[in-house]
C-alpha atoms as a PDB file:
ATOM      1  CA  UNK A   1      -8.335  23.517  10.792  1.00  0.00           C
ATOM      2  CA  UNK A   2      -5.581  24.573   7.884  1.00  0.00           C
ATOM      3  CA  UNK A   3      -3.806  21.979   7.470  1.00  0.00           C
ATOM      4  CA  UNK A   4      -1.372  21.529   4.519  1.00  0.00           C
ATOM      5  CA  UNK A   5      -0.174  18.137   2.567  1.00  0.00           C
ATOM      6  CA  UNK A   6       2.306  17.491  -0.170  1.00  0.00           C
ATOM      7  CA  UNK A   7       4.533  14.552  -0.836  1.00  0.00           C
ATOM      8  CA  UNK A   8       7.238  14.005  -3.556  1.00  0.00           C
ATOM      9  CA  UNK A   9       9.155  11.129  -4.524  1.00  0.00           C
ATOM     10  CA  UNK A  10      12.595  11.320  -6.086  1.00  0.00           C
ATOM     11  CA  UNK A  11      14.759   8.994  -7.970  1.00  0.00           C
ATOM     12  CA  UNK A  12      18.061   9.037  -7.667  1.00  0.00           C
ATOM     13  CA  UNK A  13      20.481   8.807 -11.101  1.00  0.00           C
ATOM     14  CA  UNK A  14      21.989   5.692 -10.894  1.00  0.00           C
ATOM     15  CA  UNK A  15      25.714   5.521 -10.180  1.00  0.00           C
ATOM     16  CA  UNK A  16      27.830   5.034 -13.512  1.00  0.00           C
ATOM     17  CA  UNK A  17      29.394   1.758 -11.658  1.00  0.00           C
ATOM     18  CA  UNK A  18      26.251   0.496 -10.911  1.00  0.00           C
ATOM     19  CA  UNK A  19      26.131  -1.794 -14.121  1.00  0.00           C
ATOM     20  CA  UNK A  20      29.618  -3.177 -14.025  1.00  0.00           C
ATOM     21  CA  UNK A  21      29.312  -3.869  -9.985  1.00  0.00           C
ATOM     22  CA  UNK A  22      25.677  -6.049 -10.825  1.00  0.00           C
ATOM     23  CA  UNK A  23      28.007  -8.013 -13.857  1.00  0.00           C
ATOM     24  CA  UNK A  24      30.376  -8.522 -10.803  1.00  0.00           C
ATOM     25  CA  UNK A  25      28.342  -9.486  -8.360  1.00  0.00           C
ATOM     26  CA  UNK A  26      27.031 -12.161 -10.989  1.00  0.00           C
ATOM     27  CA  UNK A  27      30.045 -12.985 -11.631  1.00  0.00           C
ATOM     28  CA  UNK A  28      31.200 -14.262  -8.063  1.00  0.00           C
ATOM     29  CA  UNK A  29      27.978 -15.670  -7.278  1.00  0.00           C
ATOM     30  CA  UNK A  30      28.901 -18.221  -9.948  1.00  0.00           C
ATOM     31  CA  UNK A  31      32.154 -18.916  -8.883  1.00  0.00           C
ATOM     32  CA  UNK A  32      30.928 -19.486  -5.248  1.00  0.00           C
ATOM     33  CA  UNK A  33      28.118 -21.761  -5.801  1.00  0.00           C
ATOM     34  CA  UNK A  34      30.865 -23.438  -8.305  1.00  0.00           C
ATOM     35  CA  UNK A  35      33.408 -23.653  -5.191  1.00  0.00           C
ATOM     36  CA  UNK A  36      30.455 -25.151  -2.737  1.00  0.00           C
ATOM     37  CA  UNK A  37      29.680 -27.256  -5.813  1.00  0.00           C
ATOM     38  CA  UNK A  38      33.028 -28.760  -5.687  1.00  0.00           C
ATOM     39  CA  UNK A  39      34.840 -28.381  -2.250  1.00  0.00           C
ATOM     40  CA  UNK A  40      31.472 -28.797  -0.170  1.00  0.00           C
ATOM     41  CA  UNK A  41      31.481 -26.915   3.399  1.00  0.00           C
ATOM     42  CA  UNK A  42      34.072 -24.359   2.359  1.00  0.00           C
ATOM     43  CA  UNK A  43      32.394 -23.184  -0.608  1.00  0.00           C
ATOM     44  CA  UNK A  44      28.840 -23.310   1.080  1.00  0.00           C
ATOM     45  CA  UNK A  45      30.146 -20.537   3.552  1.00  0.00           C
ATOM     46  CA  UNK A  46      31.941 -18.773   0.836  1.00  0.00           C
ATOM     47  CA  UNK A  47      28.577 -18.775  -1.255  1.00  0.00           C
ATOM     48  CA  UNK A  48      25.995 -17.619   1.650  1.00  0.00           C
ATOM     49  CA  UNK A  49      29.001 -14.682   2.106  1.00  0.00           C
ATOM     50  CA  UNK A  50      28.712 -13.657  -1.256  1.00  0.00           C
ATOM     51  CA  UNK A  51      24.911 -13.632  -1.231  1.00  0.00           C
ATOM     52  CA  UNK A  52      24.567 -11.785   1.575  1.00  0.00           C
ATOM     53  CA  UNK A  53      27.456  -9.259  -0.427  1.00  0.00           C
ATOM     54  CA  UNK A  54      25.225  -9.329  -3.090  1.00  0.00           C
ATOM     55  CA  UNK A  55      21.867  -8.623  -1.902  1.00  0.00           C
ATOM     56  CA  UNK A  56      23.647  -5.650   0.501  1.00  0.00           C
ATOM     57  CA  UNK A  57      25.145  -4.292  -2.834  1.00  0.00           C
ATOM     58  CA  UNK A  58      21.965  -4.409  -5.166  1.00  0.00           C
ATOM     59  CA  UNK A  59      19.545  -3.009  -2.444  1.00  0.00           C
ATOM     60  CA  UNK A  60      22.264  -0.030  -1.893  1.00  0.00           C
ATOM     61  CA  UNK A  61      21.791   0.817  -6.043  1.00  0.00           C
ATOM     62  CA  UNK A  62      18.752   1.612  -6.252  1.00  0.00           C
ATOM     63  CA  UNK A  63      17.609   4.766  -4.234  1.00  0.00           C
ATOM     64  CA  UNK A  64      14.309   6.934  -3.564  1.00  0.00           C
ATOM     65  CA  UNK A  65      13.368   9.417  -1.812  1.00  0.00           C
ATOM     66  CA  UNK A  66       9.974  10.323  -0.310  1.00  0.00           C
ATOM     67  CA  UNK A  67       9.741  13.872   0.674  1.00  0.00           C
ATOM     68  CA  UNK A  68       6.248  14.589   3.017  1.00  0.00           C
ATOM     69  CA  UNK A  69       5.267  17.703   4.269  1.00  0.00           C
ATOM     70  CA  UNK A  70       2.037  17.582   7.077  1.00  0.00           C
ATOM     71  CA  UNK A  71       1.134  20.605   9.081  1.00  0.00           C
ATOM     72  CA  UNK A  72       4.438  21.729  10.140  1.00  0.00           C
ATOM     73  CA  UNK A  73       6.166  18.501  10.313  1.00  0.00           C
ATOM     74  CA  UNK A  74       8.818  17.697   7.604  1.00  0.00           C
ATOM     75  CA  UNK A  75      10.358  14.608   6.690  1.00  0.00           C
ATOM     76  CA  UNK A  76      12.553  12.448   4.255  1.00  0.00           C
ATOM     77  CA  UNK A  77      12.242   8.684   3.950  1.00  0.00           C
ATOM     78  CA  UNK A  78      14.904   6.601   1.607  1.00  0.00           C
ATOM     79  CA  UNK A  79      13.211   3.849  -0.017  1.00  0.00           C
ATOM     80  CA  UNK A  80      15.763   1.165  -1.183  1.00  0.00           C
ATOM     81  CA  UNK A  81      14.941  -0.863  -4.422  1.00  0.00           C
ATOM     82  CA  UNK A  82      12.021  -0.256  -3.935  1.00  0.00           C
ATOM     83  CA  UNK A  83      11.695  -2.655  -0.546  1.00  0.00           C
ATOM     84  CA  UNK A  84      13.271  -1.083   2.618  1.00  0.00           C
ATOM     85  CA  UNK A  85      11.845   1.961   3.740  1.00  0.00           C
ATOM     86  CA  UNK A  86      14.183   3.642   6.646  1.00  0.00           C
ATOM     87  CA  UNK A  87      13.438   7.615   8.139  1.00  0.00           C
ATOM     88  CA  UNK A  88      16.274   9.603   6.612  1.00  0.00           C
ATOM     89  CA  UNK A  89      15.394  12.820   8.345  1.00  0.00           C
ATOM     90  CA  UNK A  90      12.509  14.290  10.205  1.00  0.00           C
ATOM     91  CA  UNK A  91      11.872  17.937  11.430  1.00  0.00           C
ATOM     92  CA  UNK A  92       9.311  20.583  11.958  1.00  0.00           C
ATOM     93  CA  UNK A  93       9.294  24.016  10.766  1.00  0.00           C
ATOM     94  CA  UNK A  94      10.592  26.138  14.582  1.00  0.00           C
ATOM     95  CA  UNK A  95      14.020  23.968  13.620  1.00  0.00           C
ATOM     96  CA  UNK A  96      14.642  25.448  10.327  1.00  0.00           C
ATOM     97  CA  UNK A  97      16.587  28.291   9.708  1.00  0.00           C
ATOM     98  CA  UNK A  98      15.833  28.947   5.361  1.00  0.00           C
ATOM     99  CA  UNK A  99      14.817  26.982   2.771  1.00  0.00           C
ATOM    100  CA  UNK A 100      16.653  28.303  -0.696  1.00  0.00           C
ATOM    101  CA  UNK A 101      17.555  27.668  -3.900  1.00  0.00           C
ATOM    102  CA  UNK A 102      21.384  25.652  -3.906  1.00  0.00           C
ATOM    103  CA  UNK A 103      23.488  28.530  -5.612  1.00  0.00           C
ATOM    104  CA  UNK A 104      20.907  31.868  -3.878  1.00  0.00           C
ATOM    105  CA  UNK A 105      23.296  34.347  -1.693  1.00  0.00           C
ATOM    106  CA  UNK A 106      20.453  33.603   0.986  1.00  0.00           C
ATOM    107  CA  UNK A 107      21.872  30.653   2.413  1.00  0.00           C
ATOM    108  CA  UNK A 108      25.780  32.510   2.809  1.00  0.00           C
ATOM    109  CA  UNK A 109      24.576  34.253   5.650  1.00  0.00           C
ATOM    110  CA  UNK A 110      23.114  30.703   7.142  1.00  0.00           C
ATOM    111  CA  UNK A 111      26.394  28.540   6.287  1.00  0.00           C
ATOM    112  CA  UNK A 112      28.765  28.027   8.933  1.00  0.00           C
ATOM    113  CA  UNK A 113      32.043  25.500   8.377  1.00  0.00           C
ATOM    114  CA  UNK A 114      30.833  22.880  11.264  1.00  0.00           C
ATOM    115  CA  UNK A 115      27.779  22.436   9.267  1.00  0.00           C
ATOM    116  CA  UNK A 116      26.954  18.635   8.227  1.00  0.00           C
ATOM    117  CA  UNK A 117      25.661  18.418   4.819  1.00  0.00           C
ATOM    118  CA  UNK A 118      23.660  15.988   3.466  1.00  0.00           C
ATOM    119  CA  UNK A 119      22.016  15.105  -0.215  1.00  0.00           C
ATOM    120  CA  UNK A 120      18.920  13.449  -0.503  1.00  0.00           C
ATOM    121  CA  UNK A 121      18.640  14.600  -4.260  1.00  0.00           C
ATOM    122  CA  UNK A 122      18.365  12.557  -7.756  1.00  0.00           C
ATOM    123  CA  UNK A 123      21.680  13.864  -8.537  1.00  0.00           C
ATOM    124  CA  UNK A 124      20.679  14.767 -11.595  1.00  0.00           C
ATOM    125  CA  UNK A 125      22.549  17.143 -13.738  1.00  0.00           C
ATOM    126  CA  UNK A 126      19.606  19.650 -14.492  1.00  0.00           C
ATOM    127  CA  UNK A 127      17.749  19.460 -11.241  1.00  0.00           C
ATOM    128  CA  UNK A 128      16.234  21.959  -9.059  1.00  0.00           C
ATOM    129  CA  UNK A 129      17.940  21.886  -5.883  1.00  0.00           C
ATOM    130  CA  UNK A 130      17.032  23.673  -2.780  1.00  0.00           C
ATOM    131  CA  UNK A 131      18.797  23.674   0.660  1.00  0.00           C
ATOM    132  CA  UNK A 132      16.976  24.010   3.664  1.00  0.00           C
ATOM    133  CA  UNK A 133      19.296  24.709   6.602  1.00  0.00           C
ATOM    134  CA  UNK A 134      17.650  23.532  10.247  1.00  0.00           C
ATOM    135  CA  UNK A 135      19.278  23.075  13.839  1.00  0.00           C
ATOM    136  CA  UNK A 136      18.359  19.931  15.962  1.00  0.00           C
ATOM    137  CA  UNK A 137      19.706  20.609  19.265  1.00  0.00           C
ATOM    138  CA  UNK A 138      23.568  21.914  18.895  1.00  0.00           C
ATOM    139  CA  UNK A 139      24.035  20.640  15.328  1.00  0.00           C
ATOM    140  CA  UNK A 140      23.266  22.150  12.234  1.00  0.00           C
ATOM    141  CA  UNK A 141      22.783  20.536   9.025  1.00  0.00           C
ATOM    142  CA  UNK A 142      22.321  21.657   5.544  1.00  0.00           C
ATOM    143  CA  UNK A 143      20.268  19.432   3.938  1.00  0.00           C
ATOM    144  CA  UNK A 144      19.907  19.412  -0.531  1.00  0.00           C
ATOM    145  CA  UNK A 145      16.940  18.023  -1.646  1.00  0.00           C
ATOM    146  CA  UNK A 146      14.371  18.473  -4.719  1.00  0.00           C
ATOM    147  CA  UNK A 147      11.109  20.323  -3.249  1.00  0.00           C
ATOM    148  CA  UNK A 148       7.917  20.194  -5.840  1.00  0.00           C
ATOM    149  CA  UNK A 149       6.255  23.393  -6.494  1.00  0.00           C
ATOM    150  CA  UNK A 150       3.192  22.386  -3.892  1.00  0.00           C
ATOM    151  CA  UNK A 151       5.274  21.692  -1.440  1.00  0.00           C
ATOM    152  CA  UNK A 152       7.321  24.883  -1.588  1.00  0.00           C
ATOM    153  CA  UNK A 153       4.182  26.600  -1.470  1.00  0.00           C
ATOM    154  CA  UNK A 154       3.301  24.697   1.790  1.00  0.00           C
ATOM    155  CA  UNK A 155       6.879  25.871   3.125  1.00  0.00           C
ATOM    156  CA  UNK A 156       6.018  29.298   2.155  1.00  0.00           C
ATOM    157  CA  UNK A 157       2.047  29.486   3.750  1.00  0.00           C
ATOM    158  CA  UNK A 158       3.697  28.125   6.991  1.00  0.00           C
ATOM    159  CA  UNK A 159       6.624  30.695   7.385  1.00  0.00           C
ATOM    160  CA  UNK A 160       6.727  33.363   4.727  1.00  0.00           C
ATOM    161  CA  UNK A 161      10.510  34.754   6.001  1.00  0.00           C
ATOM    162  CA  UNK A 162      12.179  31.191   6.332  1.00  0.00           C
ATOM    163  CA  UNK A 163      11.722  30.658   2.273  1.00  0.00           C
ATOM    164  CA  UNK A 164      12.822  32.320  -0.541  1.00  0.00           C
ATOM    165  CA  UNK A 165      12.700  31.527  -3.987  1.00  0.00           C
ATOM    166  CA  UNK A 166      15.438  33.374  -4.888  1.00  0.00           C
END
C-alpha cells in the first residue's frame, strides 16, 4: 500500500509582552494571597481568581504546533506549554484547493475577500511560509503554516497540480 508520513513541529516566537505580562501576573498573585492573608474570605476569592487568570495567561504564551500528514489526511494540532493538546485544523487532500509559497502569484487566482485566514506559523521573521487554501463545506480558509521539505514532498506525490513551489 503507498502510504506517506511526515510530521513537523513548530514553535511559535514568543510575544514581546510575554515577559512583562509573567512579571505581572507575579506581581498580583502576591498581592492576592497578601489580601486573603489579611482580609480572609474576600481575599481567598480574589486569590483563586487571580490563579485561575494566571494559569489561563501562562498556558496561552507558550505555543506549538504539530503539523501531520498520513495518507491523504492533513492536520494541525496546537500544543500549549507544552501540556494541552487541542485539534486546530484537520482536512484531507479532495478539500484543498493549492498549497504555495506566502508571497507566489499562485494563490491570487485562489484568494477571494470572504476568505478566513488563519496562522498557525512560528511567526518568525525569516520563515518559510506556505499557504494552503482548502474549502470545508461553503467556507474557505487560507491557512499559513511552515511545511518541512518531506512533507511538501508528500503534498506533492499525492496531487502534483494542487502544489507548487513557486
Amino acid at each position: 500500500m503507498n502510504e506517506s508520513y511526515a510530521e513537523w513541529l513548530v514553535k511559535q516566537k514568543e510575544p514581546a509582552y510575554a515577559w512583562p505580562v509573567r512579571i505581572g501576573m507575579g506581581f498580583l498573585c502576591a498581592v492576592a494571597f497578601l489580601a486573603a492573608v489579611l482580609t480572609g474570605i474576600i481575599g481567598m476569592i480574589a486569590l483563586v481568581a487571580v490563579g485561575a487568570a494566571t494559569y489561563f495567561v501562562f498556558r496561552g504564551l507558550k505555543v506549538e504546533y504539530e503539523y501531520l500528514y498520513v495518507t491523504n489526511q492533513f492536520s494541525i494540532d496546537k500544543i500549549m506549554n507544552q501540556m494541552k493538546r487541542k485539534k486546530a485544523m484537520e482536512c484531507s487532500m479532495d478539500e484543498i484547493q493549492m498549497i504555495a509559497p506566502v508571497k507566489s502569484d499562485t494563490l491570487k487566482n485562489y484568494e477571494r475577500s470572504d476568505m478566513k485566514v488563519v496562522d498557525y506559523s512560528s511567526k518568525e521573521p525569516n520563515a518559510r511560509l506556505f499557504a494552503m487554501i482548502y474549502q470545508n463545506g461553503g467556507v474557505t480558509t487560507k491557512v499559513i503554516f511552515e511545511p518541512s521539505d518531506k512533507m511538501l514532498q508528500c503534498f506533492r506525490m499525492t496531487a502534483p497540480r494542487k502544489v507548487s513551489l513557486q
